[in-house]
Protein backbone atom coordinates (compact mmCIF):
# COMPACT_ATOMS: atom_id res chain seq x y z
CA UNK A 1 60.39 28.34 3.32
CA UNK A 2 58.66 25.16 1.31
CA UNK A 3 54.93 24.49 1.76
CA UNK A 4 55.64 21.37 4.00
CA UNK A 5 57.24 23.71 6.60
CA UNK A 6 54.30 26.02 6.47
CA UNK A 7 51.86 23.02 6.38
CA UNK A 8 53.46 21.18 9.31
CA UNK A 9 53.88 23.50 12.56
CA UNK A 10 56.70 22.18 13.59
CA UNK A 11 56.13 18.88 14.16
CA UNK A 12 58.53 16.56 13.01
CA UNK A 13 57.68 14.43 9.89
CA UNK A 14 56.83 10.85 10.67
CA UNK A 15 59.85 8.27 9.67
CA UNK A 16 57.31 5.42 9.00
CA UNK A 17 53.91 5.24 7.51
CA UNK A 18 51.70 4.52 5.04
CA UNK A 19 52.83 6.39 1.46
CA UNK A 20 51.26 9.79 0.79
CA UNK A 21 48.02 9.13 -0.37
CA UNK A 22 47.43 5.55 0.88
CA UNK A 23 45.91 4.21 3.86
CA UNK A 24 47.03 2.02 6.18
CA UNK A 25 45.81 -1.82 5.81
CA UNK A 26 43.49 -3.15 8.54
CA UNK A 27 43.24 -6.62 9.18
CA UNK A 28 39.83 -7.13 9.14
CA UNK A 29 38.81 -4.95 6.17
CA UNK A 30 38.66 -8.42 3.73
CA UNK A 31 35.52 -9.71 6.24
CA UNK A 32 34.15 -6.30 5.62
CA UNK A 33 33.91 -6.34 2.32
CA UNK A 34 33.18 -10.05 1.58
CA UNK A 35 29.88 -8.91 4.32
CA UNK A 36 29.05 -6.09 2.71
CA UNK A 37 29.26 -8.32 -1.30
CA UNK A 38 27.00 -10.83 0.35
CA UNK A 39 24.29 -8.39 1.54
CA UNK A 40 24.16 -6.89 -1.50
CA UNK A 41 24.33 -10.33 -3.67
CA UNK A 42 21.13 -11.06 -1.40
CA UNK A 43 19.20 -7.45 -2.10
CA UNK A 44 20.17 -8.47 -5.71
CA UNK A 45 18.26 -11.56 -5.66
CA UNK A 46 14.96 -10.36 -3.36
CA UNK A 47 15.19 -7.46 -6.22
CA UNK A 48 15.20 -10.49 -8.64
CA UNK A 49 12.55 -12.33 -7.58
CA UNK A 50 10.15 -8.98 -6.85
CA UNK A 51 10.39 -8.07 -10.92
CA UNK A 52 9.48 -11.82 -11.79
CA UNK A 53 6.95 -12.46 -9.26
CA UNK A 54 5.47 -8.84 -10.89
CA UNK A 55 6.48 -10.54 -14.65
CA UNK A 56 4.38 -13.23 -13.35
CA UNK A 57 1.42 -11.59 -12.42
CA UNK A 58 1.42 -10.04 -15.31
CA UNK A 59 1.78 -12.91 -17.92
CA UNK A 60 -0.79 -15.73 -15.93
CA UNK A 61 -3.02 -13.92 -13.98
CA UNK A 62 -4.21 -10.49 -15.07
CA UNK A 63 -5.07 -12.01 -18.37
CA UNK A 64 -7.76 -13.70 -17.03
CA UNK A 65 -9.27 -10.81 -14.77
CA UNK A 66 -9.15 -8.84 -18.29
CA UNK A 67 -10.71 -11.51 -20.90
CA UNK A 68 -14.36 -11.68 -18.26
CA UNK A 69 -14.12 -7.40 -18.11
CA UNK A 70 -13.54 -7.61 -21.68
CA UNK A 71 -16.87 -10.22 -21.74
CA UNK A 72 -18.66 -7.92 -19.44
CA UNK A 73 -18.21 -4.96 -21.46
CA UNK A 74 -19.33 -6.67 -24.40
CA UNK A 75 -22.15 -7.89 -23.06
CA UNK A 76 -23.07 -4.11 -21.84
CA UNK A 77 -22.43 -2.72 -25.14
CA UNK A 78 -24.55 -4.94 -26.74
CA UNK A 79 -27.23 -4.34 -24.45
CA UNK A 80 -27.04 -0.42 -24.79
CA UNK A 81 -26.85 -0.46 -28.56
CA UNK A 82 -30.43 -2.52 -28.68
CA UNK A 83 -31.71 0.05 -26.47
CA UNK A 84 -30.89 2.74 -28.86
CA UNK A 85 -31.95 0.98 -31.67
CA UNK A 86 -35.14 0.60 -30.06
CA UNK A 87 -35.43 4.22 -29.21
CA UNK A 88 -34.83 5.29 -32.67
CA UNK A 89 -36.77 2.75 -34.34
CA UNK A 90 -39.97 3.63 -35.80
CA UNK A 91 -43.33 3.19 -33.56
CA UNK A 92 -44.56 0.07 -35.76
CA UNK A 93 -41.28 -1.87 -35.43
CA UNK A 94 -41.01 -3.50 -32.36
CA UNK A 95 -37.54 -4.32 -30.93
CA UNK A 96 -36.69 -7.09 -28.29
CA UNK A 97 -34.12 -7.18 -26.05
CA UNK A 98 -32.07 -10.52 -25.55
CA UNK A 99 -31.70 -11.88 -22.10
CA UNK A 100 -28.89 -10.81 -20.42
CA UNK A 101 -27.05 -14.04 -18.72
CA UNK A 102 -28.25 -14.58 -15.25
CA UNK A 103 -27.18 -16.88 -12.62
CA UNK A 104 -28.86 -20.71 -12.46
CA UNK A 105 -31.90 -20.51 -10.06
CA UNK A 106 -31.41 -21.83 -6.54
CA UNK A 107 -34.10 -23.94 -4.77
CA UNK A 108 -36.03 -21.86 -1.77
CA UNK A 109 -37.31 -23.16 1.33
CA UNK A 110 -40.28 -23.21 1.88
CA UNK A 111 -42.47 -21.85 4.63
CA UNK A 112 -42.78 -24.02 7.67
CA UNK A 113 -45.72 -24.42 9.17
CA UNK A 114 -46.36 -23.17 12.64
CA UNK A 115 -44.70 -19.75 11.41
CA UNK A 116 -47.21 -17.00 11.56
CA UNK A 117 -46.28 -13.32 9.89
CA UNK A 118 -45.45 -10.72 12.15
CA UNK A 119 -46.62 -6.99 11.81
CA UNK A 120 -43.56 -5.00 12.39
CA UNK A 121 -44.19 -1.75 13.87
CA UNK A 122 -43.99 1.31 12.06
CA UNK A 123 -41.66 4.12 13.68
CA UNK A 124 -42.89 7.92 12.90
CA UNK A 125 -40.47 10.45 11.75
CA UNK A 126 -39.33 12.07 14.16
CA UNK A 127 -39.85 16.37 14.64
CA UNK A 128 -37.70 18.83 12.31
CA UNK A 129 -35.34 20.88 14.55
CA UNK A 130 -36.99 23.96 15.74
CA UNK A 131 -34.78 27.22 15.28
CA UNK A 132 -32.78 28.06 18.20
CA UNK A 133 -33.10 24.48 19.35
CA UNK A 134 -29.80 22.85 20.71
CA UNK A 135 -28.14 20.76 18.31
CA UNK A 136 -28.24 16.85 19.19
CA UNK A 137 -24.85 15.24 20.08
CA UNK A 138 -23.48 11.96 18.73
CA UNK A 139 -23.36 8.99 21.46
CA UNK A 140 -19.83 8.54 20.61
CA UNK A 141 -18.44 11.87 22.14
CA UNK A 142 -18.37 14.12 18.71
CA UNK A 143 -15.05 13.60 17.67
CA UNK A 144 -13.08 11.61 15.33
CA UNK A 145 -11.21 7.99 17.21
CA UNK A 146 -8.10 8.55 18.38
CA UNK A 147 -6.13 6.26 16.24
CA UNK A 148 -2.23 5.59 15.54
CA UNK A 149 0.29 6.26 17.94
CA UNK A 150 0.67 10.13 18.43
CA UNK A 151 2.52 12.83 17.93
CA UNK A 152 5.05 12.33 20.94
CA UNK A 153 5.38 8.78 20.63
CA UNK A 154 6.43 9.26 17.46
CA UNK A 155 8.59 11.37 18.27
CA UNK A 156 10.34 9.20 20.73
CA UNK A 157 10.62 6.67 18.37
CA UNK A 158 12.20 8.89 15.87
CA UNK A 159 15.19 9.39 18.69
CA UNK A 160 15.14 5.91 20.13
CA UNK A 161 16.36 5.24 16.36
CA UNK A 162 18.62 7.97 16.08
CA UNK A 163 20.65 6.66 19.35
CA UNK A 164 20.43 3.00 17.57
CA UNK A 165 22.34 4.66 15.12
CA UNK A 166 24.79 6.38 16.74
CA UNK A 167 25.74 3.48 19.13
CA UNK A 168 25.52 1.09 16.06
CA UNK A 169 28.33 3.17 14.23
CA UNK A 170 30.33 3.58 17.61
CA UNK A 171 30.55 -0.08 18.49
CA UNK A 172 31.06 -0.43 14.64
CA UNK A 173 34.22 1.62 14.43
CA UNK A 174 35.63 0.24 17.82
CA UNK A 175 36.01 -3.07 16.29
């Protein structure tokens, strides 16, 4: 007895078909593919243009963020080693510190007349908490917000998508 008597249970072996280890041609399978080359010719390019708008960034515009830290820092440096200097230095030496640069000064109204000062009241502290007291409670219920959408939404999302699947591929193979 051969292996393709064991293997085939008596059923009789198939006069036509595809050769053993081949598949049988479809007719659509070229729009397949030629679908499937131009969705990934058009990841390929959003891929593309992600890594040069990031080049980009890089090159023209962080430069400039670093060259007024790089300013900035200098500036502070300078500032702390006077301050050290003049901490160290003796008590006859006198050390001045330069002006650090400050923004132009801007014009302020002046005072209308008519307007009179008010005296705003004063509020007293309030009493420390006496032992034993109850505890105050927040006006806003003493809890955290409910935010997002929740556990069992969520979770009916999660299957709503699962289904989308499972339909997609069904109506995908029945084509």
């Amino acid at each position: 007895m051969s292996i393709r008597d064991r293997l085939s249970f008596g059923a009789e072996e198939p006069t036509a078909g595809p050769p053993l280890g081949g598949e049988p041609e479809v007719e659509g399978e070229g729009s397949r593919n030629r679908l499937f080359i131009i969705i990934v010719i058009g990841l390929a390019g959003l891929l593309a243009c992600g890594l040069l708008s990031v080049g980009g960034y890089m090159l023209f515009l962080k430069p400039r963020g670093d060259q007024s830290a790089v300013a900035t820092r200098e500036a502070v440096a300078q500032r702390a080693t006077l301050i050290a200097q003049q901490a160290t230095a003796t008590a006859t030496a006198t050390a001045t510190l330069p002006a650090l640069p400050t923004a132009p000064p801007t014009a302020t109204p002046s005072p209308t007349p008519g307007q009179a000062a008010t005296n705003t009241p004063v509020v007293p502290p309030t009493a420390t908490l006496v032992p034993g007291a109850p505890t105050p409670t927040p006006t806003w219920g003493g809890g955290t917000p409910d935010t997002g959408i929740g556990g069992v939404v969520a979770v009916l999302l999660a299957a709503g998508l699962a289904v989308l699947v499972f339909v997609v591929r069904k109506v995908r193979l029945a084509h």
